[in-house]
Protein backbone atom coordinates (compact mmCIF):
# COMPACT_ATOMS: atom_id res chain seq x y z
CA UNK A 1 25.72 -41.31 34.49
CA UNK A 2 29.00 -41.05 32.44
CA UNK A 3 30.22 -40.21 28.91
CA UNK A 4 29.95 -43.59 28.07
CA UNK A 5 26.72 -44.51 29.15
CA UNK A 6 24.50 -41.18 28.17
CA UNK A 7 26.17 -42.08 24.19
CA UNK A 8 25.02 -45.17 24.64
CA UNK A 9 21.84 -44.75 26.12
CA UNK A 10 21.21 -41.83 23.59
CA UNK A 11 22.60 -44.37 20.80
CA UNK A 12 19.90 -46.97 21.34
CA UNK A 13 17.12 -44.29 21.79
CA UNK A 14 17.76 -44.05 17.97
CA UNK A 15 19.64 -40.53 18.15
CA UNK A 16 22.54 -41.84 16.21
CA UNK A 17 25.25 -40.38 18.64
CA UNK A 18 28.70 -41.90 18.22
CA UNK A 19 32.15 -41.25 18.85
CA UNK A 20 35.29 -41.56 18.06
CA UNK A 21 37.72 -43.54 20.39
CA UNK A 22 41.49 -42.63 19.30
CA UNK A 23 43.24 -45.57 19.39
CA UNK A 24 47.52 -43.79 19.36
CA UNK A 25 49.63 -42.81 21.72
CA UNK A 26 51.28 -40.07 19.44
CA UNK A 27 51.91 -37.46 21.29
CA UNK A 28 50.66 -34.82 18.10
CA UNK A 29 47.74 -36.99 17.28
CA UNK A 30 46.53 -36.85 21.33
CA UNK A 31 47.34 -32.94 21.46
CA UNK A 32 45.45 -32.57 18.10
CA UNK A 33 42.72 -34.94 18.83
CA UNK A 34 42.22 -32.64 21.92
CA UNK A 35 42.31 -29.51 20.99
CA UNK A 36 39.09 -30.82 18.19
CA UNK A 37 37.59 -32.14 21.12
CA UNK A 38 38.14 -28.92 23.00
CA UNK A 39 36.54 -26.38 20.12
CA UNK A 40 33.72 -28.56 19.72
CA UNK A 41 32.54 -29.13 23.91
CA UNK A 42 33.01 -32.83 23.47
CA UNK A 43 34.31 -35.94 25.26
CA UNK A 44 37.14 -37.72 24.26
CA UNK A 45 38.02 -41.24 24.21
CA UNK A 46 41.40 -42.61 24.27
CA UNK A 47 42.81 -46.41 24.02
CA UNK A 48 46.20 -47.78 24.23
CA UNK A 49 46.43 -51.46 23.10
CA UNK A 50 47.83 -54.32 24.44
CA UNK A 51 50.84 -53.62 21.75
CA UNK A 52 51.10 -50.34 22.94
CA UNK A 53 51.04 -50.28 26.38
CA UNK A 54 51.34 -53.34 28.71
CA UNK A 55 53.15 -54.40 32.54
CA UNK A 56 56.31 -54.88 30.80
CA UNK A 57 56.41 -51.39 28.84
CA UNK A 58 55.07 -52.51 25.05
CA UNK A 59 56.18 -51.19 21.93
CA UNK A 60 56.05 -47.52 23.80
CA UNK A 61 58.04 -48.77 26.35
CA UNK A 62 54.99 -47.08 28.70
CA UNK A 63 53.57 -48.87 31.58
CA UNK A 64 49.52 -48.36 31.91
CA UNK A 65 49.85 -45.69 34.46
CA UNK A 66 52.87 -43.84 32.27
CA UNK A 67 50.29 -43.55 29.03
CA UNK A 68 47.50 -41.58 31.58
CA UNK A 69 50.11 -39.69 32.61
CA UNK A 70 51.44 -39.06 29.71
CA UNK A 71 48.39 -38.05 27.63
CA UNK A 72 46.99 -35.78 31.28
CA UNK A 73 50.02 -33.64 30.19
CA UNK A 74 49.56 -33.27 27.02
CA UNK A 75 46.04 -32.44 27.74
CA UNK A 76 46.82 -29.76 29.96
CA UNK A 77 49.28 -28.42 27.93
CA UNK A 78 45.95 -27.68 25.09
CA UNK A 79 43.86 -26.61 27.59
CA UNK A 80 41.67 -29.58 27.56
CA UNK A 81 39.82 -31.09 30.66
CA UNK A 82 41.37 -33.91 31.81
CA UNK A 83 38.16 -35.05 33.31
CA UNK A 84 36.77 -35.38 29.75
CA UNK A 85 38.78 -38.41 28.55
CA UNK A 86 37.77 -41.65 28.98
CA UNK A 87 40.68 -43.79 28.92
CA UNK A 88 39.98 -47.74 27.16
CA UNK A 89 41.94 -50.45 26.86
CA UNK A 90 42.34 -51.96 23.33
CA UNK A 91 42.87 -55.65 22.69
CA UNK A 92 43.20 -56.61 26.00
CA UNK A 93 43.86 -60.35 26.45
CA UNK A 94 46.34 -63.19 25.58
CA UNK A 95 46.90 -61.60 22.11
CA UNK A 96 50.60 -60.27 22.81
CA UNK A 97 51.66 -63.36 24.08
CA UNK A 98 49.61 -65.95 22.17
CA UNK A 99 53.14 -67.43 20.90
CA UNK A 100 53.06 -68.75 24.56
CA UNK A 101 50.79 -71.71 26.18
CA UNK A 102 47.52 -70.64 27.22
CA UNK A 103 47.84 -70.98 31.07
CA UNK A 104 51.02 -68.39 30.43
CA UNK A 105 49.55 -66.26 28.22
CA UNK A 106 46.56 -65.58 30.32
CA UNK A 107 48.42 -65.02 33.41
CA UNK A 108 50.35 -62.78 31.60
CA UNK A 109 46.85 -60.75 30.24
CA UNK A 110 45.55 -61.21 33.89
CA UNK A 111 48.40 -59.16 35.20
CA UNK A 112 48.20 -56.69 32.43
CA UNK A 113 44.05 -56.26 33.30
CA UNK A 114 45.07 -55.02 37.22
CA UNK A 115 47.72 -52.60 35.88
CA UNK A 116 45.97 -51.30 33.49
CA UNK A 117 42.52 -50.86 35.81
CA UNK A 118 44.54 -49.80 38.96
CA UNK A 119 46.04 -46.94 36.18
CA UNK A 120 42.59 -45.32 35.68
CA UNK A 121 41.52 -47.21 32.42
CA UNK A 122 37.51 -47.77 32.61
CA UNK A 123 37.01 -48.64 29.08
CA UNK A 124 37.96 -52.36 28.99
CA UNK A 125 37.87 -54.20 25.48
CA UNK A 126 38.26 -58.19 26.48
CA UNK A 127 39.61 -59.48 23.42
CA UNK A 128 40.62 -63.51 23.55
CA UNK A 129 39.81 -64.21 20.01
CA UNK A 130 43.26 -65.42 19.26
CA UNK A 131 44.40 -68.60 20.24
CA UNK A 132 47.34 -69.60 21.92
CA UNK A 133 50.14 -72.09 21.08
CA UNK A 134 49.01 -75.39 19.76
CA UNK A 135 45.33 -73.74 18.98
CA UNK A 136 43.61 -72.90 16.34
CA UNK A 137 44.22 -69.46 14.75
CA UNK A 138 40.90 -68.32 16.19
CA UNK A 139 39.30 -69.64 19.10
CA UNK A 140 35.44 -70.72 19.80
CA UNK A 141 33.38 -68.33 21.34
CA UNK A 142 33.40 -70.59 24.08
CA UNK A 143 36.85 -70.51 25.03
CA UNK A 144 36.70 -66.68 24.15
CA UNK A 145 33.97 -66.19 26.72
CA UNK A 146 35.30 -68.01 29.19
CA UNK A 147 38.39 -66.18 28.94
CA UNK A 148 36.85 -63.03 28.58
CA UNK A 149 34.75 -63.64 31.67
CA UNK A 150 38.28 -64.55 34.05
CA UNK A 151 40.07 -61.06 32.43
CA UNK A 152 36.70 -59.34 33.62
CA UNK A 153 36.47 -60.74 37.41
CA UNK A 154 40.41 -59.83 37.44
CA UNK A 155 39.75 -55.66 36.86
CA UNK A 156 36.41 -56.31 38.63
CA UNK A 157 39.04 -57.29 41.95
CA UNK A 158 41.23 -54.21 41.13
CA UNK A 159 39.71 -51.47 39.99
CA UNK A 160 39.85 -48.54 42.63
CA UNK A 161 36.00 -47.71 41.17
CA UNK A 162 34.42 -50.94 39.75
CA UNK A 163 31.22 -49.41 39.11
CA UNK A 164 33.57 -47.38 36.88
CA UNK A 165 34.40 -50.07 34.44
CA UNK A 166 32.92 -50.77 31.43
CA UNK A 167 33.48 -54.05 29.13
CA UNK A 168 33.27 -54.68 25.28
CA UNK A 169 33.06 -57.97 24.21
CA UNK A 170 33.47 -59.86 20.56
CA UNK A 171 35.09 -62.72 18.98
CA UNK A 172 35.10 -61.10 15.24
CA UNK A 173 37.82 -58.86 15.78
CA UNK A 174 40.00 -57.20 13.31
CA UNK A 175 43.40 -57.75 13.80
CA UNK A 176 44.97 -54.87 15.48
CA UNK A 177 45.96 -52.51 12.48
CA UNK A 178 43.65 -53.83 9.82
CA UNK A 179 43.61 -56.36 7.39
CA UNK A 180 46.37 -58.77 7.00
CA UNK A 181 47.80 -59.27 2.97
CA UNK A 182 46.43 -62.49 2.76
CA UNK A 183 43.12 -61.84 3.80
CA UNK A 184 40.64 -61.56 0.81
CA UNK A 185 39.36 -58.21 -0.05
CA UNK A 186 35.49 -58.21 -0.10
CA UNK A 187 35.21 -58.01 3.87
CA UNK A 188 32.14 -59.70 4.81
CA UNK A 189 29.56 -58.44 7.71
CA UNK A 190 29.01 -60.25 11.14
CA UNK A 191 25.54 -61.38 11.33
CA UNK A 192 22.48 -61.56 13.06
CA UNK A 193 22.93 -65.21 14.03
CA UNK A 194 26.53 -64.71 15.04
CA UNK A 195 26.53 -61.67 16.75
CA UNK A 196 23.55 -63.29 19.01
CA UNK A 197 25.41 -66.38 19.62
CA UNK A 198 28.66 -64.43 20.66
CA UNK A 199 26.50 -62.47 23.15
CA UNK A 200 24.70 -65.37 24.45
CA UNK A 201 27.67 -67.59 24.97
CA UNK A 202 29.49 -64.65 26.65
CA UNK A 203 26.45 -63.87 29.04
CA UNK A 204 26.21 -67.43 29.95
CA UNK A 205 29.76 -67.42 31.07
CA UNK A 206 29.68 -63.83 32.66
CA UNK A 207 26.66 -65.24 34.61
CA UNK A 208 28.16 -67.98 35.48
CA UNK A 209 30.37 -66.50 38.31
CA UNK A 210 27.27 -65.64 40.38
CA UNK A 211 27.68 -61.86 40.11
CA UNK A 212 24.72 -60.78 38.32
CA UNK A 213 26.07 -57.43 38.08
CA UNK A 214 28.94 -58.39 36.30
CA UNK A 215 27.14 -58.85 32.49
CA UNK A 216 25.56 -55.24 33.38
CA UNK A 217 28.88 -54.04 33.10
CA UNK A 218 28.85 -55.42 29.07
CA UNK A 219 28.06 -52.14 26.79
CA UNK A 220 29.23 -53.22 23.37
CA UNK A 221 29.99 -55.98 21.13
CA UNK A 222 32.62 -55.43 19.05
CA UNK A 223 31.64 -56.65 15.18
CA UNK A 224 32.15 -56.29 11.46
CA UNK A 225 29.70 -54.01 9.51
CA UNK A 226 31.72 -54.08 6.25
CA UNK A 227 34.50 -51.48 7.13
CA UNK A 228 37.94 -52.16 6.62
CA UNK A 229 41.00 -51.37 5.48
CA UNK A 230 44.30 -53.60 4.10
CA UNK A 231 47.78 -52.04 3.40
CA UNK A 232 46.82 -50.16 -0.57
CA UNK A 233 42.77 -50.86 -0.27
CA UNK A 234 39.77 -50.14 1.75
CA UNK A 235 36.45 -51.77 1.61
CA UNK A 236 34.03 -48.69 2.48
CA UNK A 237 30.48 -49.25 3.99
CA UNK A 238 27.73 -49.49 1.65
CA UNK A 239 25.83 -47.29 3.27
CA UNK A 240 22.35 -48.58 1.50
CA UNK A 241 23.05 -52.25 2.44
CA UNK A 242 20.54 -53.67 4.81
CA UNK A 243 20.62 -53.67 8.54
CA UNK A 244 20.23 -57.03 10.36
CA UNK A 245 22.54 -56.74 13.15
CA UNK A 246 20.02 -53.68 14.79
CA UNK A 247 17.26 -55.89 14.80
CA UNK A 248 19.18 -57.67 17.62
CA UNK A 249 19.43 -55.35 19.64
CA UNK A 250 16.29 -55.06 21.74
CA UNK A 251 16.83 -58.47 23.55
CA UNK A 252 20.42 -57.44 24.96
CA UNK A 253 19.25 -54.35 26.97
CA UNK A 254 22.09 -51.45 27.25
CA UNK A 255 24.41 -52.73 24.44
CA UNK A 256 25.44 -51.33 21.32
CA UNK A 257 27.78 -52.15 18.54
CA UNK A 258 31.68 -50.95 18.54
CA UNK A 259 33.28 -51.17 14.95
CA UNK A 260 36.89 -51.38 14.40
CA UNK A 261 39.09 -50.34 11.73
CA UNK A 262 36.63 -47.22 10.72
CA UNK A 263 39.69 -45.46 9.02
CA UNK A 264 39.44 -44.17 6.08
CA UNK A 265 36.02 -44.33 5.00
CA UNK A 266 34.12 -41.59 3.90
CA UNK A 267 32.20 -38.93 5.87
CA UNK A 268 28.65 -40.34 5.36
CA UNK A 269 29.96 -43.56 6.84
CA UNK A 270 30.33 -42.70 10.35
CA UNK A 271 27.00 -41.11 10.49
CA UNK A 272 25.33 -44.18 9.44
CA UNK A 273 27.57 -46.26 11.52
CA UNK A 274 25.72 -44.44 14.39
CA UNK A 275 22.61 -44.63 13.25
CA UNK A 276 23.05 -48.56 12.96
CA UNK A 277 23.68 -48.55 16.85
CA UNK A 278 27.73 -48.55 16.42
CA UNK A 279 27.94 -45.75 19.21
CA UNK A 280 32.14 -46.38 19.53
CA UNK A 281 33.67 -46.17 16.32
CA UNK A 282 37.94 -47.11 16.63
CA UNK A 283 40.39 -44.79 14.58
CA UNK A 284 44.21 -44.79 14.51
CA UNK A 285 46.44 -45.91 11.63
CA UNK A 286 44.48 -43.06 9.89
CA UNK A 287 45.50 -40.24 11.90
CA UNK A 288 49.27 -41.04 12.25
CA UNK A 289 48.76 -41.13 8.20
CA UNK A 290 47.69 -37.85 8.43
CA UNK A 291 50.56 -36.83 10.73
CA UNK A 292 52.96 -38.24 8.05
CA UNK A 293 51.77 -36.23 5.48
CA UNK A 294 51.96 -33.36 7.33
CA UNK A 295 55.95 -33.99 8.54
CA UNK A 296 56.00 -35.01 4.91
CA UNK A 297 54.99 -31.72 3.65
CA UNK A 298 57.00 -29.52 6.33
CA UNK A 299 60.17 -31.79 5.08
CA UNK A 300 59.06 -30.58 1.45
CA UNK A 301 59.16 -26.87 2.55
CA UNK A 302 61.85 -27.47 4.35
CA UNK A 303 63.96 -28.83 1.61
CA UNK A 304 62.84 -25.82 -0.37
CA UNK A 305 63.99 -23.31 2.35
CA UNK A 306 67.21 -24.88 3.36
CA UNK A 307 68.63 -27.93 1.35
CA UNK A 308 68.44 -30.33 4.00
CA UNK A 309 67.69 -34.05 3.29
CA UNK A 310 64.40 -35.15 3.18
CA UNK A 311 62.99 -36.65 6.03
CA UNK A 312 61.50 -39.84 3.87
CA UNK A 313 65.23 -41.29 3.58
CA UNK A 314 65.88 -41.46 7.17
CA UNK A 315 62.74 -43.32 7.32
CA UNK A 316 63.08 -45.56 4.39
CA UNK A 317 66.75 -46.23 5.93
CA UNK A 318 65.09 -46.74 9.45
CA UNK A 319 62.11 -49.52 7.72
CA UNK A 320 64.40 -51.48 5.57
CA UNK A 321 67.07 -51.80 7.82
CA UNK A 322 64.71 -53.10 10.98
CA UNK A 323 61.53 -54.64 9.24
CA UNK A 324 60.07 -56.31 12.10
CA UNK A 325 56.74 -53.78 11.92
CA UNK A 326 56.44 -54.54 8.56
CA UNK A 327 57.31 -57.55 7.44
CA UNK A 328 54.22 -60.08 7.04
CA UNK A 329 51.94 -56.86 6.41
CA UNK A 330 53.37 -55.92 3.04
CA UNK A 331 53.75 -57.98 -0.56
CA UNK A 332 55.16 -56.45 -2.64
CA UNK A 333 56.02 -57.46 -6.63
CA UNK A 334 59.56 -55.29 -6.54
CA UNK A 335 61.44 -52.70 -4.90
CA UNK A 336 59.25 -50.06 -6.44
CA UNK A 337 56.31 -51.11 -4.82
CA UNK A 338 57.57 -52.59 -1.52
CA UNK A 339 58.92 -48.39 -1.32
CA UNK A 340 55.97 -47.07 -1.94
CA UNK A 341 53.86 -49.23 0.61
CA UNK A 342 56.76 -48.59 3.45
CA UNK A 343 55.63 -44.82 3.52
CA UNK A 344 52.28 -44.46 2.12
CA UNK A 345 50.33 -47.93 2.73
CA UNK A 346 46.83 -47.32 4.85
CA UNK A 347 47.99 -49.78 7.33
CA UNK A 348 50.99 -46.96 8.01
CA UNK A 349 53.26 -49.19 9.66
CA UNK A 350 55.62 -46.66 9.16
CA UNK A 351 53.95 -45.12 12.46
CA UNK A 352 55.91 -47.88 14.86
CA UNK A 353 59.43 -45.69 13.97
CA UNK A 354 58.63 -42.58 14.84
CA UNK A 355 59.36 -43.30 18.65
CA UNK A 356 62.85 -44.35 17.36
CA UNK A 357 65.73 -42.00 18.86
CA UNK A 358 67.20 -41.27 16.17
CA UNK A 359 63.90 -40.20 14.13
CA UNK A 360 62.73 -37.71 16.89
CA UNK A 361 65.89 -35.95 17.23
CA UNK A 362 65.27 -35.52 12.99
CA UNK A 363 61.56 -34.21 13.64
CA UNK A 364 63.07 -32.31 16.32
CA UNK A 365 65.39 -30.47 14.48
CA UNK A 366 63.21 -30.28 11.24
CA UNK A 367 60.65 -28.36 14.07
CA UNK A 368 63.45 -26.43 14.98
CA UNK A 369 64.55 -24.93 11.58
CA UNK A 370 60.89 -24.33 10.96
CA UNK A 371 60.14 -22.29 14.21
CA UNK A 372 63.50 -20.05 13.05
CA UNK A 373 61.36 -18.72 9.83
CA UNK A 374 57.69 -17.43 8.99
CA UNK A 375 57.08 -18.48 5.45
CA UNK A 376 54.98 -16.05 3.95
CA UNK A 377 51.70 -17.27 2.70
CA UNK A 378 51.88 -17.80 -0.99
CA UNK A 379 55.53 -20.03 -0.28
CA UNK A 380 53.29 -22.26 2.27
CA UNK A 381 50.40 -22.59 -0.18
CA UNK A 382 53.16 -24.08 -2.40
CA UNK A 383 53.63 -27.10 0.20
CA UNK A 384 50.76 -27.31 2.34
CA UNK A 385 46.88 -27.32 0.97
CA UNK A 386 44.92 -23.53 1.45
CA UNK A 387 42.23 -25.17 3.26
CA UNK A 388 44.43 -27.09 5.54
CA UNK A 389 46.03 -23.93 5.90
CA UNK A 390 43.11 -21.73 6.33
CA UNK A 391 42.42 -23.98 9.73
CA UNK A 392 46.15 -24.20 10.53
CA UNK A 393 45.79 -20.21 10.74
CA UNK A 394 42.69 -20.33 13.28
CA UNK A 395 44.69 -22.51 15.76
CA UNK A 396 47.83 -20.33 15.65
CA UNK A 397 45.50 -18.02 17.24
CA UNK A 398 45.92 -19.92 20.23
CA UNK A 399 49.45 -19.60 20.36
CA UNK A 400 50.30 -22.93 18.80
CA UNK A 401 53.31 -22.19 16.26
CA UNK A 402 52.55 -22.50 12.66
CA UNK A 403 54.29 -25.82 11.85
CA UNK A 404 52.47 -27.31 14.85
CA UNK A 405 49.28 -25.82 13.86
CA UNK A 406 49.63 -27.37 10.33
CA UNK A 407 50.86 -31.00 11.97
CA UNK A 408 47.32 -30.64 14.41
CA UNK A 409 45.39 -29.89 11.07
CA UNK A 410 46.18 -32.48 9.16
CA UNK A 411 45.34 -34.73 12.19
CA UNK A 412 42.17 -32.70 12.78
CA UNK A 413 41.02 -33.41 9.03
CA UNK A 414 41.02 -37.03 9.37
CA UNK A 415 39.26 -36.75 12.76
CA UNK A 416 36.50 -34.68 12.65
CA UNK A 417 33.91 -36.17 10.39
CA UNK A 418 33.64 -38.51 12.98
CA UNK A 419 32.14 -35.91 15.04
CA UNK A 420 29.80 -34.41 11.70
């Protein structure tokens, strides 16, 4: 039995166990999202989405297999087991090309489903909620099944190990990111009735191909318990709000709930998320926050110690100057506000320019100036938090340099109440 299937099966035997499943391909937020998983003995899931990662490269110009490789390294580099990550699939489907007719689009997500399986990735979320050109915005969940069901045969055909894979399914789907400006704060919970009929409509269709074995291979439903976030405002759990959706549970044997957009919220949240059966709990836009703040505050201290420019205008330069990330997520009533949302808005779009050549060889060097000098401890308190720095000092014991250690700890902070 695997990772996935003892949380699951431990999940549903009311334990509460859930997990995070990082959803970046950051190289600091993978290196400090394993070393957490390494201090505390746990498994570690990791997606790339569709955006990401695809056959023709994505916005990380990385091909499937590139991303395992890439986060293997950076694994071994911590000192974490390789053989501990579960690698998932985010978004998979049509989405990326939904501009596109349906036949192209899905031969498109078809080809992206045997890269991505013949890669290593088990973890397959079949996401065909979008439509298409000349359909509606959102598709039935009859069209979504039946798509869902021909992107699952596909990885079924390729998949070195299909007993390996693993499916989530769900037509109320966040977009990837979180909330769009338009949509209407308030964000309201899937229920019972439409969380059955998604499952039911997607079994039918699963069922349909004559492999009985494939709808065994369904462990979660992906829906919406009331956790979200938009680009300056989060809608938080109610954590004393009734509990429908676990009373469905019991006639769909071996599936749980996966919730999306989980960044953000507040400690107690995650805990309850698990004990309402949502055993995969999807976190990104938050951690690459956290890694902002961190570069942020090193560019503070840096400032301090040498003069040099702070890193926030290269990146305000970098935002305005291509807006393609951000343009569509952000309304703003004047410059003032448009500024602040480009570098501290929860939906962090900011985190799409960091890649950019230009920006890296600026962290680069920023590292660089840092490594040359050891701040003594009452100049860092001045820039970087004492508790953040207290935990910063434990993982320098491991031969991580300081300004790494406090980049992994601002990362770790957002992270590990998931795992409380």
């Amino acid at each position: 039995m695997n990772f996935l299937q003892q949380l699951i099966e431990s999940n549903l035997k009311g334990s509460a166990a859930c997990s995070p499943s990082i959803c970046s391909a950051h190289p600091d937020v993978l290196a400090a999202s394993c070393l957490l998983a390494k201090a505390q003995d746990r498994d570690l899931i990791i997606e790339a989405t569709s955006n990401q990662v695809n056959q023709f490269g994505g916005y990380t110009g990385m091909l499937p297999a590139d991303f395992i490789e890439a986060v293997q390294k950076i694994a071994a580099d911590v000192g974490y087991s390789t053989e501990r990550i579960v690698f998932g699939g985010d978004h998979l489907g049509p989405q990326v090309w939904r501009k596109e007719s349906a036949d192209i689009a899905m031969q498109h997500a078809k080809d992206m489903m045997a890269a991505y399986v013949k890669a290593g990735f088990t973890k397959i979320h079949l996401d065909c909620s979008e439509g298409c050109a000349g359909e509606a915005a959102q598709v039935s969940d009859a069209i979504s099944a039946e798509r869902a069901k021909e992107l699952a045969v596909v990885c079924m055909e390729h998949a070195p190990d299909p007993a390996a894979l693993s499916f989530v399914v769900g037509t109320e789907v966040p977009p990837p990111g979180g909330a769009r400006p338009e949509d209407e704060h308030g964000v309201q919970p899937t229920t019972a009735k439409a969380a059955m009929t998604t499952l039911d409509v997607h079994k039918a269709a699963f069922d349909a191909t004559g492999d009985a074995e494939l709808w065994q291979r369904v462990i979660a439903l992906v829906v919406q318990p009331g956790v979200e976030f938009a680009p300056d405002d989060i809608d938080h759990l109610d954590i004393n709000s009734p509990d429908p959706l676990s009373e469905i549970l019991p006639d769909y044997p071996g599936i749980c709930f996966e919730a999306h957009s989980t960044d953000y919220q507040y400690p107690a949240v995650f805990s309850e998320l698990g004990r309402r059966h949502f055993a995969i709990l999807k976190v990104g836009p938050a951690l690459t926050y956290a890694y902002r703040e961190a570069i942020y505050a090193l560019s503070n201290l840096d400032q301090w110690l040498h003069g040099s420019a702070h890193i926030s205008e290269l990146m305000e330069a970098k935002m305005r100057a291509n807006p393609k990330y951000w343009q569509g997520h952000y309304q703003a009533e004047g410059d003032k506000e448009l500024r602040n949302l480009l570098h501290f808005s929860y939906a962090d779009r900011i985190r799409y320019y960091w890649t950019e050549s230009e920006v890296m060889a600026e962290v680069s060097a920023l590292e660089d100036r840092l490594h040359s000098v050891k701040p003594d401890h009452f100049l860092l308190r001045s820039f970087v938090p004492a508790a953040t720095l207290e935990q910063a000092y434990l993982i320098m014991e491991q031969g991580i340099d300081w300004h790494k250690a406090v980049i992994y700890t601002y990362i770790q902070e957002a992270l590990a109440p998931y795992w409380k």
